[in-house]
Protein backbone atom coordinates (compact mmCIF):
# COMPACT_ATOMS: atom_id res chain seq x y z
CA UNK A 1 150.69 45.57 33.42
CA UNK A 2 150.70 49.33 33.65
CA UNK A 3 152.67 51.43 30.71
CA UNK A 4 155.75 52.83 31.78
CA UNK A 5 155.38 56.51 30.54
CA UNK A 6 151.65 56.55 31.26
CA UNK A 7 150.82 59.25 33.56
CA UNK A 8 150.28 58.89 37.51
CA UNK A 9 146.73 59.77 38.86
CA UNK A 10 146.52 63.23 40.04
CA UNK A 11 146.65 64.03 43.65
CA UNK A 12 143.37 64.12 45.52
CA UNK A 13 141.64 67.25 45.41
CA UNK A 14 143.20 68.26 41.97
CA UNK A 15 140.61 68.40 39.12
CA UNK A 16 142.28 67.14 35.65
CA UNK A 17 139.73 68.82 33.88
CA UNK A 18 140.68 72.09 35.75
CA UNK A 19 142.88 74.09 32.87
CA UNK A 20 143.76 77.06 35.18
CA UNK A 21 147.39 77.87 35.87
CA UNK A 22 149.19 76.43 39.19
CA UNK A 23 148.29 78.63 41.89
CA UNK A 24 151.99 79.70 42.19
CA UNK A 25 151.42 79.93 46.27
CA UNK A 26 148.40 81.86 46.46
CA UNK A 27 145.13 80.40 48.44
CA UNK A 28 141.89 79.35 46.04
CA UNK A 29 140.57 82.48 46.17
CA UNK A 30 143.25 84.45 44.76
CA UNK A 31 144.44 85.70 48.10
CA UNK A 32 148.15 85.45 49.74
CA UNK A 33 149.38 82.34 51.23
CA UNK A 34 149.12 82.67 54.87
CA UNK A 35 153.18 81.71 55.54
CA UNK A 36 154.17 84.11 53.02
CA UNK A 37 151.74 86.54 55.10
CA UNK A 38 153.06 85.32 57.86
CA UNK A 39 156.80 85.73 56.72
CA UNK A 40 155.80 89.38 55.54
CA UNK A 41 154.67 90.25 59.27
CA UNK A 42 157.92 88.92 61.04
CA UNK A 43 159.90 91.09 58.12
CA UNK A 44 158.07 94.04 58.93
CA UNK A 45 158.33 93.27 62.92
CA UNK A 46 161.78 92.62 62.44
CA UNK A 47 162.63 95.83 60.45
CA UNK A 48 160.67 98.20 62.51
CA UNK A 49 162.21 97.09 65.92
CA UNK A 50 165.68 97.92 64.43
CA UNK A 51 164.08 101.48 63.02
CA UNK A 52 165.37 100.72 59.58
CA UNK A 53 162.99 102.30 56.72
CA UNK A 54 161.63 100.13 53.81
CA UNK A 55 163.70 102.11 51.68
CA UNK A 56 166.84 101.65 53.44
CA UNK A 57 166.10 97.77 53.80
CA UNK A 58 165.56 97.78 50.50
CA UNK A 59 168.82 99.14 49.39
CA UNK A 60 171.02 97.17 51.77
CA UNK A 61 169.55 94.05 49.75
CA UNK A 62 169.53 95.91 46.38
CA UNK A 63 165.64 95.77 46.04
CA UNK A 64 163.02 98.85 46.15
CA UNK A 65 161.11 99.98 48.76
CA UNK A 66 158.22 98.90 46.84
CA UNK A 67 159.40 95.41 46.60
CA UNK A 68 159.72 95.31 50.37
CA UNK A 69 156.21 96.47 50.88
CA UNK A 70 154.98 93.49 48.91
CA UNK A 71 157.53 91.05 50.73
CA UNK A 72 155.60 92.39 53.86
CA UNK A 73 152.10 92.06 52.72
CA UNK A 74 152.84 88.76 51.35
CA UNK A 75 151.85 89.93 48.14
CA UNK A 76 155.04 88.26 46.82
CA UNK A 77 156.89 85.45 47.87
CA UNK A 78 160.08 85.93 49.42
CA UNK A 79 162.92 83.18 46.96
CA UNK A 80 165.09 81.06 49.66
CA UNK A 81 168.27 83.68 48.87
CA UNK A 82 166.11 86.97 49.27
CA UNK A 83 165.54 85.16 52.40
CA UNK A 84 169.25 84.32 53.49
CA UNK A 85 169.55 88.11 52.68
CA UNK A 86 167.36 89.34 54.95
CA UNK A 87 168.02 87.20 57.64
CA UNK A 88 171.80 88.50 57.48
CA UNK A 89 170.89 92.14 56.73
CA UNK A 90 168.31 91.69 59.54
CA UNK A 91 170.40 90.09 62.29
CA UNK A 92 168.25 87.06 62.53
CA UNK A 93 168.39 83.62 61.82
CA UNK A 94 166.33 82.27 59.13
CA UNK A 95 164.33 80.22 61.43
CA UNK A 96 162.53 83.72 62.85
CA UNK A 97 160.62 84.20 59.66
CA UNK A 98 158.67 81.15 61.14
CA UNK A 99 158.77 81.17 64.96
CA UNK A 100 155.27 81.53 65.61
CA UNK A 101 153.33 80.08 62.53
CA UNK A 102 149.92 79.13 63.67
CA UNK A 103 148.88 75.62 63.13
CA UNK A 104 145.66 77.23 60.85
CA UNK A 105 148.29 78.67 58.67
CA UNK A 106 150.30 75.87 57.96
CA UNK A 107 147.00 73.88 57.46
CA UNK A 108 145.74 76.35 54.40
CA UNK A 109 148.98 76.58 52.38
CA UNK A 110 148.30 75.04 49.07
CA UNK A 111 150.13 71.88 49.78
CA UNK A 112 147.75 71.07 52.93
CA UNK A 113 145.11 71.79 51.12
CA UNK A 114 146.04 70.21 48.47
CA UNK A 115 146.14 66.84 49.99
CA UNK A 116 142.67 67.45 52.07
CA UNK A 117 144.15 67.77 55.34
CA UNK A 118 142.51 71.84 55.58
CA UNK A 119 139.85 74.17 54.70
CA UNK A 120 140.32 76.23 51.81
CA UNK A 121 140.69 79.26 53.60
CA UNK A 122 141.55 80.91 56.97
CA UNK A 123 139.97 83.69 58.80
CA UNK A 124 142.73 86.41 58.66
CA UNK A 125 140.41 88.76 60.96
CA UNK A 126 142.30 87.84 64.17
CA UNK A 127 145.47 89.64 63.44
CA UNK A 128 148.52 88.55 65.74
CA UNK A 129 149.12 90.64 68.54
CA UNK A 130 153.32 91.12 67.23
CA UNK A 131 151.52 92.23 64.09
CA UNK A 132 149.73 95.17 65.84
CA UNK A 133 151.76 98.96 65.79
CA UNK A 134 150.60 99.15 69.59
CA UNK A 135 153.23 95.86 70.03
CA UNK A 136 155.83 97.52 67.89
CA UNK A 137 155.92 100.88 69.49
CA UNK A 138 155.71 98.92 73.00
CA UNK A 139 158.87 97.01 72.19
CA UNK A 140 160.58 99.82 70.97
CA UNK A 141 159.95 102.02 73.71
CA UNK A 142 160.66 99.14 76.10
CA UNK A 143 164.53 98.99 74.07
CA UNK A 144 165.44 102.95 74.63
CA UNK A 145 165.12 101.95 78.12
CA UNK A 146 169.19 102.54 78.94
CA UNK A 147 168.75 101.25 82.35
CA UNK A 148 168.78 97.64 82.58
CA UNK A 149 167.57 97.57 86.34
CA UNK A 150 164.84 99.90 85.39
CA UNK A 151 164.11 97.92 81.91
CA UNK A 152 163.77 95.14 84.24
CA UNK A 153 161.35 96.46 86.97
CA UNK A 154 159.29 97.56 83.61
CA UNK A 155 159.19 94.13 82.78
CA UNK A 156 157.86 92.83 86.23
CA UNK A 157 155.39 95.76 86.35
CA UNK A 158 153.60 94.12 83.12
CA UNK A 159 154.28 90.26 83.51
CA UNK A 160 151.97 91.49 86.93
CA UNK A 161 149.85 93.50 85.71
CA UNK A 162 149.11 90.68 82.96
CA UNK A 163 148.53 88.37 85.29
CA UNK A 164 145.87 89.92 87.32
């Protein structure tokens, strides 16, 4: 008959021997965790396509322009009500910080890895195309366009030119 305050077994792939502190988010090697990245990019995207500064995000929330930059890099993690923030300040529903989350990032967050079901890491070399300036600058340009009939024939001219 097992004790009742005797300690569960420790989840597979955790080391009891291992003395380090809790990873607090971050990947085994120290670097971000790829949602938080991820989060970070949509911020940025987010901010940029309404032409709002860091520093003027950053005050409408009551943060730095500093603090920003690390939301964006996913240096930090963005709390659950810096989140709701955002979202409101930004004009988006929480649920774009996530629309496009790659199954390979979901797979190395801590918790995945934690239980075995992922590598350890993830090759961030293959940036996202909506991370890229070029797409920012695109989409802008594309929203100055006053002319909906003309914003429109812009929009065929590319969905065809994709295509072929």
């Amino acid at each position: 008959m097992p004790l009742r305050n005797s300690p569960s077994p420790p989840p597979a792939g955790i080391d009891p021997q291992d003395k380090r502190r809790p990873s607090r988010g971050r990947l085994a090697d120290g670097s971000a965790n790829p949602i938080d990245a991820h989060v970070g990019t949509r911020l940025r995207l987010r901010r940029t396509l309404l032409g709002m500064s860091q520093d003027s995000l950053g005050m409408a929330i009551g943060m730095t322009f500093q603090q920003v930059q690390k939301y964006e890099r996913g240096a930090n993690r963005i709390s659950a009500s810096r989140l709701f923030d955002l979202s409101r300040t930004l004009d988006v529903p929480i649920s774009y910080f996530f629309e496009g989350l790659s199954d390979a990032a979901q797979a190395a967050s801590p918790a995945a890895v934690i239980k075995g079901s992922a590598p350890a890491s993830v090759d961030d070399q293959g940036r996202s195309p909506m991370a890229k300036r070029e797409t920012l600058e695109l989409v802008r340009a594309y929203y100055r366009i006053s002319d909906p009939k003309v914003r429109d024939q812009v929009y065929a001219l590319a969905k065809a030119l994709a295509s072929s």
